[in-house]
C-alpha atoms as a PDB file:
ATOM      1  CA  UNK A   1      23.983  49.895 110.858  1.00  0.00           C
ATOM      2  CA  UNK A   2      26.523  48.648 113.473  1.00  0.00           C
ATOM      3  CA  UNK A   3      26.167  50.615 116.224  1.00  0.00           C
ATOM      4  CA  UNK A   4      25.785  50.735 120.628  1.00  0.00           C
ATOM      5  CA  UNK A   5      23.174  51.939 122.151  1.00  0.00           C
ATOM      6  CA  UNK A   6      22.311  53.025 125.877  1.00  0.00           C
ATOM      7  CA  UNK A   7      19.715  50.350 127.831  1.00  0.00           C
ATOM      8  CA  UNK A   8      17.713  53.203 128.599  1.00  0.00           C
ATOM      9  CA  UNK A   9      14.650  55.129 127.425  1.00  0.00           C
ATOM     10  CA  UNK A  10      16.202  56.805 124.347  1.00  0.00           C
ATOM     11  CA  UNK A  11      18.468  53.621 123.677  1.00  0.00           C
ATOM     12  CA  UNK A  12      14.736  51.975 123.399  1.00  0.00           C
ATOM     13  CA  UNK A  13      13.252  54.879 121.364  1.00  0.00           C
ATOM     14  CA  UNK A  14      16.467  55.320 118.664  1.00  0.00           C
ATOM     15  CA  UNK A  15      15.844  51.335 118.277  1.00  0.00           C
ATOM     16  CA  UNK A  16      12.533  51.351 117.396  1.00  0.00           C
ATOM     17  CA  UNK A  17      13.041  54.458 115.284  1.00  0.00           C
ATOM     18  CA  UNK A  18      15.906  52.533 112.885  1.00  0.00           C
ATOM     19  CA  UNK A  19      13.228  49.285 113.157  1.00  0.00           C
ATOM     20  CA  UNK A  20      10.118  51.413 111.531  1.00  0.00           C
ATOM     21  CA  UNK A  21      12.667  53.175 109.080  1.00  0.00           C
ATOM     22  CA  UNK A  22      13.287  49.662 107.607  1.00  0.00           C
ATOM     23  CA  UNK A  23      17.359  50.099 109.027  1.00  0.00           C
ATOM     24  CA  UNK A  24      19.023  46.789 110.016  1.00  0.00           C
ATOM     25  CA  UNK A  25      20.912  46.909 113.206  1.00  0.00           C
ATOM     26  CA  UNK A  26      23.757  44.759 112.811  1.00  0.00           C
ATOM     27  CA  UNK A  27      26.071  44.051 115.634  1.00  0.00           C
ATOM     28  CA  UNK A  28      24.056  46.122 118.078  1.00  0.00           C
ATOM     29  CA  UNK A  29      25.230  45.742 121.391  1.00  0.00           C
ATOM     30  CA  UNK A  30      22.794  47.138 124.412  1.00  0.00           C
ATOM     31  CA  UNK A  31      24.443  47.767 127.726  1.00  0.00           C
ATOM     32  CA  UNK A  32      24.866  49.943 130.730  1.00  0.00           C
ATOM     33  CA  UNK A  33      28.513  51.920 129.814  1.00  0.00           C
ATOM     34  CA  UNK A  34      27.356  53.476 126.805  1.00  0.00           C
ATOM     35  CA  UNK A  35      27.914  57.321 126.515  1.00  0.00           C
ATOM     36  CA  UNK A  36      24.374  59.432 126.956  1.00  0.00           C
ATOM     37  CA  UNK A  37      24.033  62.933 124.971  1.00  0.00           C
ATOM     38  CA  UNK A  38      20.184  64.279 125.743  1.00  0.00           C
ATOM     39  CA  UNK A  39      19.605  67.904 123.749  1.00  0.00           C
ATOM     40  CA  UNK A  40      16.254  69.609 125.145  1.00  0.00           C
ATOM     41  CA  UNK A  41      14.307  72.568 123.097  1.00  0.00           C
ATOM     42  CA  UNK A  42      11.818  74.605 123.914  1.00  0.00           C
ATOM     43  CA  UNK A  43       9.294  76.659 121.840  1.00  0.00           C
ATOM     44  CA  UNK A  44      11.898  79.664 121.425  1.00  0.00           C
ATOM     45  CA  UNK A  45      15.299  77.608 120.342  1.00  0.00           C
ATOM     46  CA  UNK A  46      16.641  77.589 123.666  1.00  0.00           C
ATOM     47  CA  UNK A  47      18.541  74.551 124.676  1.00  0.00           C
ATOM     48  CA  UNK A  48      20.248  72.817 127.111  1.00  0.00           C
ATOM     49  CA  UNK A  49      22.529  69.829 126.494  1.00  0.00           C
ATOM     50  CA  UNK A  50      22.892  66.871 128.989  1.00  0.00           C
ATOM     51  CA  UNK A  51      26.206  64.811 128.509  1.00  0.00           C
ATOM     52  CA  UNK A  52      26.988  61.785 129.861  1.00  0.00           C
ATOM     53  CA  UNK A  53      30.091  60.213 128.938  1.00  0.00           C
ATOM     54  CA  UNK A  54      31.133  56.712 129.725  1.00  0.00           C
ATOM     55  CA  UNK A  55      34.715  54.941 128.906  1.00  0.00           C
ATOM     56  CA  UNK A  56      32.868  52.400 126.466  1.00  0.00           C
ATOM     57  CA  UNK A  57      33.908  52.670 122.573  1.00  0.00           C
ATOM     58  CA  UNK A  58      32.259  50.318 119.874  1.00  0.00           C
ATOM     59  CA  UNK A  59      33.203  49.779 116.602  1.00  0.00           C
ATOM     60  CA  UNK A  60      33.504  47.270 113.674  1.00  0.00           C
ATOM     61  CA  UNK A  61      36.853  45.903 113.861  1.00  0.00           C
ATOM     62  CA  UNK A  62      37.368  45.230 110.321  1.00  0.00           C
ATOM     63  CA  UNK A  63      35.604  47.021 106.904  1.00  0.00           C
ATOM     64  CA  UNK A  64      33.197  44.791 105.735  1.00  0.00           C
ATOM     65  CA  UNK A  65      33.429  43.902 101.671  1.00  0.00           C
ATOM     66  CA  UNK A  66      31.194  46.454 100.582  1.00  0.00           C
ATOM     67  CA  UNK A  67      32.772  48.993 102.860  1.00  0.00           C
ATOM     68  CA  UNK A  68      33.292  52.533 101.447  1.00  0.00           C
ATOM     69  CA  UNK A  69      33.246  54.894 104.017  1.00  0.00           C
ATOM     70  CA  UNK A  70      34.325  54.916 107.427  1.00  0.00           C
ATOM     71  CA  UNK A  71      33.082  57.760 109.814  1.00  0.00           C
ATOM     72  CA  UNK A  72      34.547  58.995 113.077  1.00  0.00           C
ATOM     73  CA  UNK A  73      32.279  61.667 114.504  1.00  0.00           C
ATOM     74  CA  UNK A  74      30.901  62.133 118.200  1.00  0.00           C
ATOM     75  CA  UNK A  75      32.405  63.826 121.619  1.00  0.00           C
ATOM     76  CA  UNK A  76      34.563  62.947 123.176  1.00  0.00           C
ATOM     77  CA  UNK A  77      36.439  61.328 120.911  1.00  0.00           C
ATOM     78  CA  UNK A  78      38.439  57.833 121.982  1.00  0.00           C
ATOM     79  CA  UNK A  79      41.877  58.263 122.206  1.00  0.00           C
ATOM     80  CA  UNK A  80      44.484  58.746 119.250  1.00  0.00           C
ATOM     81  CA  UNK A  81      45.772  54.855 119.611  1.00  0.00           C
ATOM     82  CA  UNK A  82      42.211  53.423 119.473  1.00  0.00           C
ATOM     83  CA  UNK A  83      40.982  55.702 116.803  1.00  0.00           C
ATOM     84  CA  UNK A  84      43.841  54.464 114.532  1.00  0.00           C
ATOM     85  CA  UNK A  85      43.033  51.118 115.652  1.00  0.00           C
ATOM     86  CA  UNK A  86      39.695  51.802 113.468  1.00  0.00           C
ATOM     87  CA  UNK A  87      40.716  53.953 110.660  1.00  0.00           C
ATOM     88  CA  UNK A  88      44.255  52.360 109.377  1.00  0.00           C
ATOM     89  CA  UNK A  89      42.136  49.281 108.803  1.00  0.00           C
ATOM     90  CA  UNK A  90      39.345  50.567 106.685  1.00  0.00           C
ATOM     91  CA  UNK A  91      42.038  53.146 104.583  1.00  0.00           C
ATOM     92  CA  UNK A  92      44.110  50.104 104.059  1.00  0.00           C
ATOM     93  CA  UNK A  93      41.132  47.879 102.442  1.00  0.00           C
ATOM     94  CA  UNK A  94      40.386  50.814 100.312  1.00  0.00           C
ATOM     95  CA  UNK A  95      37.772  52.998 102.046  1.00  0.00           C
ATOM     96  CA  UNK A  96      38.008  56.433 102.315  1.00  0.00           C
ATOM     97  CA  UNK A  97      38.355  57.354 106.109  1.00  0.00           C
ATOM     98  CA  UNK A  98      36.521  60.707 107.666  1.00  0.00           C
ATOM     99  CA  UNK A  99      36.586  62.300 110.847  1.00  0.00           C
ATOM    100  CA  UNK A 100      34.938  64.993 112.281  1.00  0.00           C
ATOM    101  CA  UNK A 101      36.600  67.185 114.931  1.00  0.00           C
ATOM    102  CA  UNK A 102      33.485  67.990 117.264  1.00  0.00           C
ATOM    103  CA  UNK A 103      32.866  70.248 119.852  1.00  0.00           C
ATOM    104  CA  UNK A 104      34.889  71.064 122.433  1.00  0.00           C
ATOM    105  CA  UNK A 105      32.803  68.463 124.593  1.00  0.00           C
ATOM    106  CA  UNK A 106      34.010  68.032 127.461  1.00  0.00           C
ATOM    107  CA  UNK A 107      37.776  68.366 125.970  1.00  0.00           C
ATOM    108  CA  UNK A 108      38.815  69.565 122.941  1.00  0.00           C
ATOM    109  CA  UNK A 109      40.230  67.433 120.157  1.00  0.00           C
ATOM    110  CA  UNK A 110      44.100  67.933 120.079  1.00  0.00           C
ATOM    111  CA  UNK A 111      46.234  68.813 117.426  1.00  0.00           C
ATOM    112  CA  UNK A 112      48.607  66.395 118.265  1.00  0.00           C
ATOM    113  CA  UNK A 113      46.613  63.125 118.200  1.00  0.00           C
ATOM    114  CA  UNK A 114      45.463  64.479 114.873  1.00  0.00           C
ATOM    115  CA  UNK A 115      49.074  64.745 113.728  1.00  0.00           C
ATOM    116  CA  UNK A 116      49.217  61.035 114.780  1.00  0.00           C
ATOM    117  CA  UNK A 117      46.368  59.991 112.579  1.00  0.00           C
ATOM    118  CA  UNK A 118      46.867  62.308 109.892  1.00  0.00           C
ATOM    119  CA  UNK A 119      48.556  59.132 107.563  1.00  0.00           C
ATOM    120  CA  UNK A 120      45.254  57.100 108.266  1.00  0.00           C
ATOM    121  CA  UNK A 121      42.685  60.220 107.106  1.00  0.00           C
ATOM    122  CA  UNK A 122      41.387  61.245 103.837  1.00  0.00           C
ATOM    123  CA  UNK A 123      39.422  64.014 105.543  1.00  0.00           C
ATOM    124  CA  UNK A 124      38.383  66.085 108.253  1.00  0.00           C
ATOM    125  CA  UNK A 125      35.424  68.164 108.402  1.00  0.00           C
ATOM    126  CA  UNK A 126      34.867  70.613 111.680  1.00  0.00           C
ATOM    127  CA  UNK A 127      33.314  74.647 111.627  1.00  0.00           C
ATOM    128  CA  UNK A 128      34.729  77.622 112.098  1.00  0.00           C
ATOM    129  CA  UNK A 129      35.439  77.311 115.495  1.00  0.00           C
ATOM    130  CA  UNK A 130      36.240  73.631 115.719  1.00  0.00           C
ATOM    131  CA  UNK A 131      39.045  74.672 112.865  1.00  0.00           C
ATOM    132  CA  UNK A 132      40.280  77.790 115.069  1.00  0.00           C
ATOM    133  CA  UNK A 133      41.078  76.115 117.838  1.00  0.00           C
ATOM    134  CA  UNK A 134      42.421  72.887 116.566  1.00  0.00           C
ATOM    135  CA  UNK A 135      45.174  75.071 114.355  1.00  0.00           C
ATOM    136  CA  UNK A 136      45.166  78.035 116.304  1.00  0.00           C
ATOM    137  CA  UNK A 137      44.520  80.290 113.869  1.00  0.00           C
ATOM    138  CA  UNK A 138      41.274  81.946 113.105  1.00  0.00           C
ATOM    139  CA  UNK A 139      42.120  82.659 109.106  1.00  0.00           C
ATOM    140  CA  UNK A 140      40.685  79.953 106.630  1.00  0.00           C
ATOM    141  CA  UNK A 141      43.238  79.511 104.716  1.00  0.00           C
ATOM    142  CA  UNK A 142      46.076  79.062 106.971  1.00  0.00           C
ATOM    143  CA  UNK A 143      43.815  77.037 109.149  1.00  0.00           C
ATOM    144  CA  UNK A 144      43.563  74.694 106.083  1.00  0.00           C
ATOM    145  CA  UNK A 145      47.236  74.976 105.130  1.00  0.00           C
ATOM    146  CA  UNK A 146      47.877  73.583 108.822  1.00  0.00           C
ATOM    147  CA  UNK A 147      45.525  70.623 108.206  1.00  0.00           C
ATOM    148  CA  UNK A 148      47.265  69.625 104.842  1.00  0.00           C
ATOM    149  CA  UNK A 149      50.663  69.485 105.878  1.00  0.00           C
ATOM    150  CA  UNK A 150      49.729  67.485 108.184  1.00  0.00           C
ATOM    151  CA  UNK A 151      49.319  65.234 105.158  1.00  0.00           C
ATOM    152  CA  UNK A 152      45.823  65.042 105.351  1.00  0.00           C
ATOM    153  CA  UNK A 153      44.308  65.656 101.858  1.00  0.00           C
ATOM    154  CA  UNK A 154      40.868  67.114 102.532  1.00  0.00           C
ATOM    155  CA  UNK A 155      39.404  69.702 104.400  1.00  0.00           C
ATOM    156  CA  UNK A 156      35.684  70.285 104.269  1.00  0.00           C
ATOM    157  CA  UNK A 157      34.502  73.273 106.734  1.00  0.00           C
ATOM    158  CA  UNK A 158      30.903  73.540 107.725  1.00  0.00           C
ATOM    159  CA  UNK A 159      29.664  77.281 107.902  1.00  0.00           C
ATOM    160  CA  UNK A 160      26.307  76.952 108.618  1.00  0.00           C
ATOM    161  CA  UNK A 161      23.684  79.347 106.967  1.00  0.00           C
ATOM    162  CA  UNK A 162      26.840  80.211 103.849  1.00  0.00           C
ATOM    163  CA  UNK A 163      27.149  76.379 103.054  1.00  0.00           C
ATOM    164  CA  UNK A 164      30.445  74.570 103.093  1.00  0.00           C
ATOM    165  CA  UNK A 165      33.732  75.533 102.197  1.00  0.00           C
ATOM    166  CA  UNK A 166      36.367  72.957 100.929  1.00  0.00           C
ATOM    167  CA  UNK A 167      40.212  72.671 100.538  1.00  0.00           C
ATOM    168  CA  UNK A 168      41.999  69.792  98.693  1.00  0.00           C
ATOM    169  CA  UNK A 169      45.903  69.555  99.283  1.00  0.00           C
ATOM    170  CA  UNK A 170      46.764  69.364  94.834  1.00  0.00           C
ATOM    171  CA  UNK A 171      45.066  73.331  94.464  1.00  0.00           C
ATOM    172  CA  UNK A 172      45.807  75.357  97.697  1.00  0.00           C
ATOM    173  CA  UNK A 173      42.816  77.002  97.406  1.00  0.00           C
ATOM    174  CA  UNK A 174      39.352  77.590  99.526  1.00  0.00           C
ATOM    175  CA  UNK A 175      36.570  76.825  97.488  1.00  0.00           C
ATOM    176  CA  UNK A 176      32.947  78.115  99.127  1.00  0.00           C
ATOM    177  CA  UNK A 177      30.046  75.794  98.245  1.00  0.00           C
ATOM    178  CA  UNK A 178      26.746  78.248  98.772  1.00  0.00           C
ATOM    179  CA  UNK A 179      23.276  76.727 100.062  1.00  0.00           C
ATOM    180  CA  UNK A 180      20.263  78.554  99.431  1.00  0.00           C
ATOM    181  CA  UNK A 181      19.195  80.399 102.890  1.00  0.00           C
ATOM    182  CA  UNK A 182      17.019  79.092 104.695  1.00  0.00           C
ATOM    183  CA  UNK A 183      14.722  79.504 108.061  1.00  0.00           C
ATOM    184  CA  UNK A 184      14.319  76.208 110.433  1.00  0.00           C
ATOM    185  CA  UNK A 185      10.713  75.239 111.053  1.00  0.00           C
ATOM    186  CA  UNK A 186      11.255  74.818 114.119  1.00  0.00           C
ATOM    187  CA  UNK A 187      13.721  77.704 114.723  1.00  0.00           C
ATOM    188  CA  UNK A 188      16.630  75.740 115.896  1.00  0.00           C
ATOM    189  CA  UNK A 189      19.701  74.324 114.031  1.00  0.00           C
ATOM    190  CA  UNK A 190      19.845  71.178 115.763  1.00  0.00           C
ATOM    191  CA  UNK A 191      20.835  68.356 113.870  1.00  0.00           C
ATOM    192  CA  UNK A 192      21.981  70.373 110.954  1.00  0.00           C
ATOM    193  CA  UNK A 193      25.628  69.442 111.156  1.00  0.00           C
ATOM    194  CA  UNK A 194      24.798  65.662 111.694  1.00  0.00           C
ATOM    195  CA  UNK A 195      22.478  65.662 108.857  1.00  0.00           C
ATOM    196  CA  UNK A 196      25.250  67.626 106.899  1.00  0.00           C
ATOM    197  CA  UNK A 197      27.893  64.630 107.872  1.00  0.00           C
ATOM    198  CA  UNK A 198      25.140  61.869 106.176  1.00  0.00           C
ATOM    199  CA  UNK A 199      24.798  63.712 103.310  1.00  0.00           C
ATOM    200  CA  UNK A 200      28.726  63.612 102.770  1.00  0.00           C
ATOM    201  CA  UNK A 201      29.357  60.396 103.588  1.00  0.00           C
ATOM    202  CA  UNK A 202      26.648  59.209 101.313  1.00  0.00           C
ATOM    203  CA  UNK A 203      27.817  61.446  98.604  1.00  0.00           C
ATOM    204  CA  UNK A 204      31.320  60.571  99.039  1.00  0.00           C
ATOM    205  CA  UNK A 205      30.663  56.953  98.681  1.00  0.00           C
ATOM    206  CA  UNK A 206      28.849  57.544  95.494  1.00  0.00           C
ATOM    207  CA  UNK A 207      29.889  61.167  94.021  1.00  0.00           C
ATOM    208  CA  UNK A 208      32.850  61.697  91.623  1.00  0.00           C
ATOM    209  CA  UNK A 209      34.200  65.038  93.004  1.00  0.00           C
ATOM    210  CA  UNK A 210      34.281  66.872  96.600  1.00  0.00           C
ATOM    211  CA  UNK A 211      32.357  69.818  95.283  1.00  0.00           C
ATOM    212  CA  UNK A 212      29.692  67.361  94.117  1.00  0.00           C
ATOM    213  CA  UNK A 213      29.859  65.750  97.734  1.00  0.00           C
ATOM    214  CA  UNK A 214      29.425  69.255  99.394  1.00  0.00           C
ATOM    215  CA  UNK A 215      26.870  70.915  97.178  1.00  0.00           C
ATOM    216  CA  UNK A 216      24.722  67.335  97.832  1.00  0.00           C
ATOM    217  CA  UNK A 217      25.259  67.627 101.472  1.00  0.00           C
ATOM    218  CA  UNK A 218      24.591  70.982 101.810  1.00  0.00           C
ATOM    219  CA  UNK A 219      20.900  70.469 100.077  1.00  0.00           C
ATOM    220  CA  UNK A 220      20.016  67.347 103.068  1.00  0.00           C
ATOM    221  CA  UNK A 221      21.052  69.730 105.527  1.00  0.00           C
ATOM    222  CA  UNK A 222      18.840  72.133 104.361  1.00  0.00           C
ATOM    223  CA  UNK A 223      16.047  69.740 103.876  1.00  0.00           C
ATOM    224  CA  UNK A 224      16.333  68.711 107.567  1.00  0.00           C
ATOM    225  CA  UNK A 225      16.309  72.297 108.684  1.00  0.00           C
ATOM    226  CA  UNK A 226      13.170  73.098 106.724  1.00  0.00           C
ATOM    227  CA  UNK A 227      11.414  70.047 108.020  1.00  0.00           C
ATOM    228  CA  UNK A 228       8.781  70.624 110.386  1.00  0.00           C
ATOM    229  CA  UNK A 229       9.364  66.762 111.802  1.00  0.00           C
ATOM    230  CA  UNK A 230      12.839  65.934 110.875  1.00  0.00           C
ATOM    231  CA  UNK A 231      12.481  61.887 112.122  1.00  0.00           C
ATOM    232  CA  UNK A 232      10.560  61.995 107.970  1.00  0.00           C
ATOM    233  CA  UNK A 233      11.799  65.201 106.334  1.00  0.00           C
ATOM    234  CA  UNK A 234      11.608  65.311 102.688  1.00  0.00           C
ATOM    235  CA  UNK A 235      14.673  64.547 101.049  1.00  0.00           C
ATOM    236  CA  UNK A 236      13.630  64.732  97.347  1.00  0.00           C
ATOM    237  CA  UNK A 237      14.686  68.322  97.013  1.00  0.00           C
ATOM    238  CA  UNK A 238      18.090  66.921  97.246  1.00  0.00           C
ATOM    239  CA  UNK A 239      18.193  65.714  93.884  1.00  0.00           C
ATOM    240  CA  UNK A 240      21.588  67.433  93.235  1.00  0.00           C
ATOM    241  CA  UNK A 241      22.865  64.270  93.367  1.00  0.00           C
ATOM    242  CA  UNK A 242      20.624  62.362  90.223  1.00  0.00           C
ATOM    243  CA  UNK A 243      22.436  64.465  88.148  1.00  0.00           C
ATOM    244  CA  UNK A 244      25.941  65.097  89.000  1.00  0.00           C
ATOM    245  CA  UNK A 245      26.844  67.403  86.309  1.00  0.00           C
ATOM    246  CA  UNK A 246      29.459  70.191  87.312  1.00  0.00           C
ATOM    247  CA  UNK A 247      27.342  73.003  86.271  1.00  0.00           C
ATOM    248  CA  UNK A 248      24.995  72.243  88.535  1.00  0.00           C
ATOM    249  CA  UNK A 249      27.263  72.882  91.302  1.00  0.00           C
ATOM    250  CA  UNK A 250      28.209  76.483  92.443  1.00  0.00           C
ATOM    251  CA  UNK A 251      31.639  76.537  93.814  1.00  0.00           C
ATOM    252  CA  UNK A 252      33.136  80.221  94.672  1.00  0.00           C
ATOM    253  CA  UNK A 253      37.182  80.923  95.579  1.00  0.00           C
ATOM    254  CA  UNK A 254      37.103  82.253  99.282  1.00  0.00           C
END
């Protein structure tokens, strides 16, 4: 993994963590200017989310050769010109370039520098709300139609406890990818999107269709959710992806 990481406490703790799961930190860099993003939960689900951001951006500045997925995802975001700085690289070598659209933390993502990057992005994924106020619309559909002419070929919307719902520019349609409901352990979503995000990236790298990459994603976020310790949930339930036949996969018009 090539990655920054605070010279703090939790800097020290997420190092270890990757070190005992056997995860090679390449290119880490430790210092004083990265950004800081603490989430506390009590017993009940309540939280409260300390944010700390800090000018300092880090990334790989070209793919490496077994590069096939490049990820943009935090808050804020950097700005339009570096984030095309990163993805027009990776796109051009071949990998297929993602970005998520985040939470409105502490600025919202604009349309605009989307509009800018929208020739260096295979997809966006965001929620409902991410989607509503990045298009300004609160309908689906024409949220979706507002990403694609953008030129951007794939949407993928996260809708928590319903699954995922997808739109690819060549079919103008929604397509709903159902997850089987489930309660958290602990009673809080946290983590849920993230741990949807690696489950699509991993599928996407590997999977032969978006619905495929969805419907697998989908099943880790669930797994997480149902974990009582979600540092070693069990992932084996999300064996979707051993078999990738399509009638395995549930897809639904919206």
């Amino acid at each position: 993994m090539h990655t920054r990481l605070g010279r703090d406490f939790w800097g020290s703790w997420l190092r270890a963590q990757f070190e005992a799961a056997g995860v090679e930190l390449a290119s880490d860099s430790t210092d004083e200017e990265s950004s800081t993003n603490i989430v506390a939960t009590d017993g009940s689900g309540n939280r409260l989310s300390f944010f700390h951001p800090l000018e300092a951006q880090y990334a790989v500045a070209a793919p490496l050769p077994d590069t096939r997925v490049m990820f943009l995802g935090g808050c804020p975001h950097p700005t339009a010109e570096l984030i095309a700085s990163y993805v027009r690289p990776y796109r051009n070598a071949g990998a297929t370039t993602v970005i998520d659209i985040g939470p409105s933390i502490p600025r919202p993502f604009r349309f605009d520098d989307l509009a800018r990057l929208a020739d260096g992005l295979d997809l966006v994924t965001c929620n409902r709300a991410e989607l509503r106020q990045l298009s300004g619309t609160s309908s689906l559909r024409r949220g979706a139609q507002v990403i694609h002419k953008l030129g951007i070929p794939t949407l993928v919307i996260k809708d928590g406890a319903n699954g995922a719902v997808f739109s690819t520019s060549d079919d103008n349609h929604l397509h709903l990818v159902p997850v089987e409901t489930t309660e958290p352990a602990t009673g809080s979503t946290v983590g849920a999107g993230d741990s949807f995000n690696a489950g699509l990236l991993y599928a996407l790298a590997n999977a032969k269709s978006v619905a495929l990459a969805v419907a697998f994603a989908n099943q880790i976020a669930r797994a997480v959710l149902r974990a009582t310790d979600r540092l070693n949930a069990d992932l084996t339930a999300a064996s979707i992806y051993e078999t990738p036949v399509a009638d395995q996969v549930r897809v639904m018009e919206v």
